[in-house]
Protein backbone atom coordinates (compact mmCIF):
# COMPACT_ATOMS: atom_id res chain seq x y z
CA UNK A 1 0.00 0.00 0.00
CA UNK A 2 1.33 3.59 -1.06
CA UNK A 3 0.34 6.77 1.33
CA UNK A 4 0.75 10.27 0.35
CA UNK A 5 2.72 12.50 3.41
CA UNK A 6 2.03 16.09 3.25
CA UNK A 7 3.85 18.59 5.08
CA UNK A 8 2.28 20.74 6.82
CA UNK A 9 2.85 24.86 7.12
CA UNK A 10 3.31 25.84 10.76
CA UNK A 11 1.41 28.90 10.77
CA UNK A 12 -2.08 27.70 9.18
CA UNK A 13 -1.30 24.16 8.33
CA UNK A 14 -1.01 23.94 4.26
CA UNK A 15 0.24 21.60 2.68
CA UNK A 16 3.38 22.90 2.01
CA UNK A 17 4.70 19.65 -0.61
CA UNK A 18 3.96 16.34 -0.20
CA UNK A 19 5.49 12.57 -1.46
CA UNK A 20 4.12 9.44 -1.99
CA UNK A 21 5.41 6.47 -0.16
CA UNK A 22 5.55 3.13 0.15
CA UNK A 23 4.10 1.74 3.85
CA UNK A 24 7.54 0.65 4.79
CA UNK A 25 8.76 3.96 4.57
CA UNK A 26 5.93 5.37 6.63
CA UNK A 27 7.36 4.96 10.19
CA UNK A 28 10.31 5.86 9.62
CA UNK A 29 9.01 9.33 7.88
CA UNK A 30 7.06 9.76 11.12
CA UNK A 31 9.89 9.41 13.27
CA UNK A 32 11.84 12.21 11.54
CA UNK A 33 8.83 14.64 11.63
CA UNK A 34 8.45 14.01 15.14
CA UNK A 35 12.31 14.54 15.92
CA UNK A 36 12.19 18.12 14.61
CA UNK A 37 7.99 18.78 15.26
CA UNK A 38 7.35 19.11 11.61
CA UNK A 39 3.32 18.53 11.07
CA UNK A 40 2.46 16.06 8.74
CA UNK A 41 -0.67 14.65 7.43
CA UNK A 42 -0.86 10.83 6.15
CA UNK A 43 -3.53 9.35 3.93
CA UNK A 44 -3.70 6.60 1.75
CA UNK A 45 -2.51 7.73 -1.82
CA UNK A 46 -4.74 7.96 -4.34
CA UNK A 47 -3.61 6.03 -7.16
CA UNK A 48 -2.37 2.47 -5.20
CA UNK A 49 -0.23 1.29 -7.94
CA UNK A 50 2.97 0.57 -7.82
């Protein structure tokens, strides 16, 4: 499964670019945004192919 990560602006929360990854990659995306409190939203990506 693929999941589109947006980054989010810290003044009124934008999506300031995003990238599509694959779930594997997910955690370890987290982990970074949490390190430096970036805001991120996760969804599932649109188009699931690979």
């Amino acid at each position: 499964m693929r999941f589109e990560i947006m980054r989010l602006d810290d003044v009124d929360g934008t999506a300031v670019d995003s990238t599509v990854v694959d779930a594997a990659s997910v955690n370890g995306i987290v982990r970074q945004a949490a390190a430096v409190s970036q805001r991120i939203y996760i969804r599932p990506a649109e188009n699931a192919a690979s």
